[in-house]
N, C-alpha and C. Protein backbone atom coordinates (compact mmCIF):
# COMPACT_ATOMS: atom_id res chain seq x y z
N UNK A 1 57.85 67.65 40.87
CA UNK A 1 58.24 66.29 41.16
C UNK A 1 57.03 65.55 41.70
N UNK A 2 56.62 64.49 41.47
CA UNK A 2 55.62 63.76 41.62
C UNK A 2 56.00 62.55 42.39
N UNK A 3 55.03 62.23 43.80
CA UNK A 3 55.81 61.38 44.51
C UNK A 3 55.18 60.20 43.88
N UNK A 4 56.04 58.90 44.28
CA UNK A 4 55.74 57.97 43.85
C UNK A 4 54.84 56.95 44.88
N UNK A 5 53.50 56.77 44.45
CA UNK A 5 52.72 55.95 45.85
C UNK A 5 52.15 54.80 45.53
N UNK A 6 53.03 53.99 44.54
CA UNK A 6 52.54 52.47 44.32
C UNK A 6 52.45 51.41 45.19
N UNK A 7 53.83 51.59 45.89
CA UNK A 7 54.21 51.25 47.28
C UNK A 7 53.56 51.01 48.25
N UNK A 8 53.15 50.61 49.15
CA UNK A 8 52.79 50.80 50.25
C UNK A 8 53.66 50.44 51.38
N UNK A 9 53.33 52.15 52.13
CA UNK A 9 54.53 51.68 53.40
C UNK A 9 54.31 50.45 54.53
N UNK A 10 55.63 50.02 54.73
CA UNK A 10 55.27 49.00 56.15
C UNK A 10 54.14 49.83 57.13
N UNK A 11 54.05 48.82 57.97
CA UNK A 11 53.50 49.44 58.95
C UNK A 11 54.69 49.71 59.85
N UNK A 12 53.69 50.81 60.27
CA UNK A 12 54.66 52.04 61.29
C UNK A 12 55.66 52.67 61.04
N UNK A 13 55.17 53.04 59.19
CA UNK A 13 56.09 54.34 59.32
C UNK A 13 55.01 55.63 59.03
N UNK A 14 55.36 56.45 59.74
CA UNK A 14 54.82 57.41 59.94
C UNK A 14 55.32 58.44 58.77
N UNK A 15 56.35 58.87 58.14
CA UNK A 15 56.46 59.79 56.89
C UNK A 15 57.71 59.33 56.54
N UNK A 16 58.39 59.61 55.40
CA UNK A 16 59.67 59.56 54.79
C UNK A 16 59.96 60.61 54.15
N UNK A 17 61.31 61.21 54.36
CA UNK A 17 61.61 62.05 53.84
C UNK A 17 62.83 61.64 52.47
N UNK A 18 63.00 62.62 51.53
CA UNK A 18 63.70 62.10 50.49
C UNK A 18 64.77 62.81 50.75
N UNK A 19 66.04 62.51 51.15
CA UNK A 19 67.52 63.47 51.21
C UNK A 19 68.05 63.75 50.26
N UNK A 20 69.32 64.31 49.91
CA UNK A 20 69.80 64.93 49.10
C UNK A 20 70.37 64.32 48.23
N UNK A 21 70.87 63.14 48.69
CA UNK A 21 71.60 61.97 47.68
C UNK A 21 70.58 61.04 47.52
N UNK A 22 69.48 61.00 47.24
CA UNK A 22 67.90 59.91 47.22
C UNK A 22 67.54 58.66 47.67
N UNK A 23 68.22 58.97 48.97
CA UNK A 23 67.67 58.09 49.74
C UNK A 23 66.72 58.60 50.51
N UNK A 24 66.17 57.88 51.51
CA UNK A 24 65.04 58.41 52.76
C UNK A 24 65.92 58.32 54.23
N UNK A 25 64.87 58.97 54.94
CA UNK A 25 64.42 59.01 56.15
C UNK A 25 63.65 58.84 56.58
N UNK A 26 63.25 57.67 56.84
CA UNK A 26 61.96 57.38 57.47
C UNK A 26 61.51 57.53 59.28
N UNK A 27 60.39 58.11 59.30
CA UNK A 27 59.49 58.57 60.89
C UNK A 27 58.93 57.03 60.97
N UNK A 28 59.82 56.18 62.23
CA UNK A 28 59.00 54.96 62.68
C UNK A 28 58.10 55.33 63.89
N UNK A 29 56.65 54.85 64.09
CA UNK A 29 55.80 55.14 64.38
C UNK A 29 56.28 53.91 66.18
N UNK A 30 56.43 54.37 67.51
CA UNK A 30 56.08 54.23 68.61
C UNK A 30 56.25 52.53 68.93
N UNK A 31 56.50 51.81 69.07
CA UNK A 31 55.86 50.63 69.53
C UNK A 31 56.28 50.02 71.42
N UNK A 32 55.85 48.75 72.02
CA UNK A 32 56.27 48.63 73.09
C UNK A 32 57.65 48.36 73.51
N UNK A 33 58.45 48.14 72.45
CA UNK A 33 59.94 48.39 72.52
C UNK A 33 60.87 49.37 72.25
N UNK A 34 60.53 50.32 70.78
CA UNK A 34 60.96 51.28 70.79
C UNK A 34 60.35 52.74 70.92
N UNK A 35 61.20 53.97 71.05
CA UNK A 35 60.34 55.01 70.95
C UNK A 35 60.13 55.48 69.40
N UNK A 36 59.62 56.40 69.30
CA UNK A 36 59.52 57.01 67.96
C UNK A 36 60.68 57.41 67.54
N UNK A 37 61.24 56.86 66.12
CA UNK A 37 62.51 56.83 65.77
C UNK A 37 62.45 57.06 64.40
N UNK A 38 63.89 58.02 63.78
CA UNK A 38 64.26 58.28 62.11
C UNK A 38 65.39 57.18 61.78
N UNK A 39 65.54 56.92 60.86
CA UNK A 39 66.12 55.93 60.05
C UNK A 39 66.71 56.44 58.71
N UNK A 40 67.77 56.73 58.78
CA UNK A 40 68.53 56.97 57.10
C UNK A 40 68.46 55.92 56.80
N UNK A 41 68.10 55.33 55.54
CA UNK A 41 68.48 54.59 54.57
C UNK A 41 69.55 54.45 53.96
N UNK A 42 70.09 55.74 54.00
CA UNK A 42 71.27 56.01 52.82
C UNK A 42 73.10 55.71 53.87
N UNK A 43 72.64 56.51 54.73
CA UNK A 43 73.98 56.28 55.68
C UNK A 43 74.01 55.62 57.03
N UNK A 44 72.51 54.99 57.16
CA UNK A 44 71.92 54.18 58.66
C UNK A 44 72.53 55.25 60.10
N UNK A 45 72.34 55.99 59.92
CA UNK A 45 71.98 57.35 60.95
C UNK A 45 70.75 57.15 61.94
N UNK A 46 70.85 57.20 63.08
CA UNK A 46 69.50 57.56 63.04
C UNK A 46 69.37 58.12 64.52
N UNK A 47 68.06 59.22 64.73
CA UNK A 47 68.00 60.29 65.78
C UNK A 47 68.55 59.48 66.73
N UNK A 48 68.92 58.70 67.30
CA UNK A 48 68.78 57.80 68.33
C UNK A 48 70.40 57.54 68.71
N UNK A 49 71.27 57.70 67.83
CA UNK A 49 72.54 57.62 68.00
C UNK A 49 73.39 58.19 69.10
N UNK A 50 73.91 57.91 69.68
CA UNK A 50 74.60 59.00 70.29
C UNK A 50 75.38 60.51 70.02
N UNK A 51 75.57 60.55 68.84
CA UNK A 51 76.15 61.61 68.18
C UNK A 51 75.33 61.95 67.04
N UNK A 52 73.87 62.20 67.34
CA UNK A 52 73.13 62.31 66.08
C UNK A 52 73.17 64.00 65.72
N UNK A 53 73.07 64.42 66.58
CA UNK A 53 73.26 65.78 66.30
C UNK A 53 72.29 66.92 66.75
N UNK A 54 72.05 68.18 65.97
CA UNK A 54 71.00 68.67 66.37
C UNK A 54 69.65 68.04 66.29
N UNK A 55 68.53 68.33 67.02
CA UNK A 55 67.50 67.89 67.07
C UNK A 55 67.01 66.84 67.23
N UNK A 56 67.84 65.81 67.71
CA UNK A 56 67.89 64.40 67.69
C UNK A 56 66.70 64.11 68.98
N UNK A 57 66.35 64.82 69.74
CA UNK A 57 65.55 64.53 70.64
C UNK A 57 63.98 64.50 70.04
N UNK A 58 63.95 65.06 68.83
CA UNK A 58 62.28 65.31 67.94
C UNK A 58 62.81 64.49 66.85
N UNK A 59 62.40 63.46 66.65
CA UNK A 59 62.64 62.41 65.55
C UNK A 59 62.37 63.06 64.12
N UNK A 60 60.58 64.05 63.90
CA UNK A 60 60.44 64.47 62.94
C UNK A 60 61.43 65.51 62.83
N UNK A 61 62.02 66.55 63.43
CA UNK A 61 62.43 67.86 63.31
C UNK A 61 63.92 66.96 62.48
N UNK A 62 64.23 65.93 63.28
CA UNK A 62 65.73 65.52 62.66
C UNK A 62 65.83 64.67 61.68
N UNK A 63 64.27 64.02 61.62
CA UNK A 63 64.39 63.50 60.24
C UNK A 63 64.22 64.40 59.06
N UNK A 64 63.59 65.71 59.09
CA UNK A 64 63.45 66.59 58.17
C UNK A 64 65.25 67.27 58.02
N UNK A 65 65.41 67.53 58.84
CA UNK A 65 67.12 68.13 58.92
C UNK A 65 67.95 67.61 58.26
N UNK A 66 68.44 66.35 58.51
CA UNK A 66 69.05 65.15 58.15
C UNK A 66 68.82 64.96 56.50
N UNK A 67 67.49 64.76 56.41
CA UNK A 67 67.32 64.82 55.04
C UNK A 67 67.83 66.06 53.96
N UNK A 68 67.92 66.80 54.61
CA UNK A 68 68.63 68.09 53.90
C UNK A 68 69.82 68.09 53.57
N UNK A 69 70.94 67.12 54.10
CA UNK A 69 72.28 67.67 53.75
C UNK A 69 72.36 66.87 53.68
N UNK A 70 71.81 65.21 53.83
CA UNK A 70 72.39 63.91 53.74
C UNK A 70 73.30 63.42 52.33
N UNK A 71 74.09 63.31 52.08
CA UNK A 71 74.25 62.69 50.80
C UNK A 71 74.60 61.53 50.36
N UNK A 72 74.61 60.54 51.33
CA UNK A 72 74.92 59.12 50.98
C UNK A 72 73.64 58.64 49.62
N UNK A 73 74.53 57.82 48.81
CA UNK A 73 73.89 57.24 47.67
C UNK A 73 73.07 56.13 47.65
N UNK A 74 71.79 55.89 47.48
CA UNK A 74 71.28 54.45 47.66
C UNK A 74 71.94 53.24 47.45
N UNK A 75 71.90 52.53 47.96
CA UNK A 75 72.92 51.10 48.39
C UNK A 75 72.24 50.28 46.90
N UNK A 76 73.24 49.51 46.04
CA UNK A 76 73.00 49.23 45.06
C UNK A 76 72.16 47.86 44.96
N UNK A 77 71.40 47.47 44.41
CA UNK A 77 70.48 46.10 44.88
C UNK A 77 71.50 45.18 44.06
């Protein structure tokens, strides 16, 4: 599979992961308001929730996780 890098990411994201139903997870990079935070795309999850789940305290560890079993479908344009 060949990623696709025509794109260029916003600033401050730090990695995206691709989940199971093809959406992302994106690693937002630090700023003076928030901390370092994951972002589903697919089901708007994110480490930060109150009920995020395991690993929710390591943004990368749970954005990699998350991405694994996620299956919400990309939102249709």
């Amino acid at each position: 599979m060949t990623a696709n890098t025509t794109d260029d990411w916003p600033e401050g994201v730090m990695a995206c992961y691709v989940t199971v139903g093809g959406t992302t997870v994106t690693l937002w990079d630090a700023d003076e308001w928030q901390p370092i935070r994951a972002i589903c795309s697919g089901c708007s999850t994110s480490n930060l929730d109150g009920n995020a789940g395991p690993n929710s305290s390591d943004p990368a560890r749970w954005a990699q996780s998350h991405a694994g079993y996620c299956r919400a479908l990309p939102k249709p344009n």
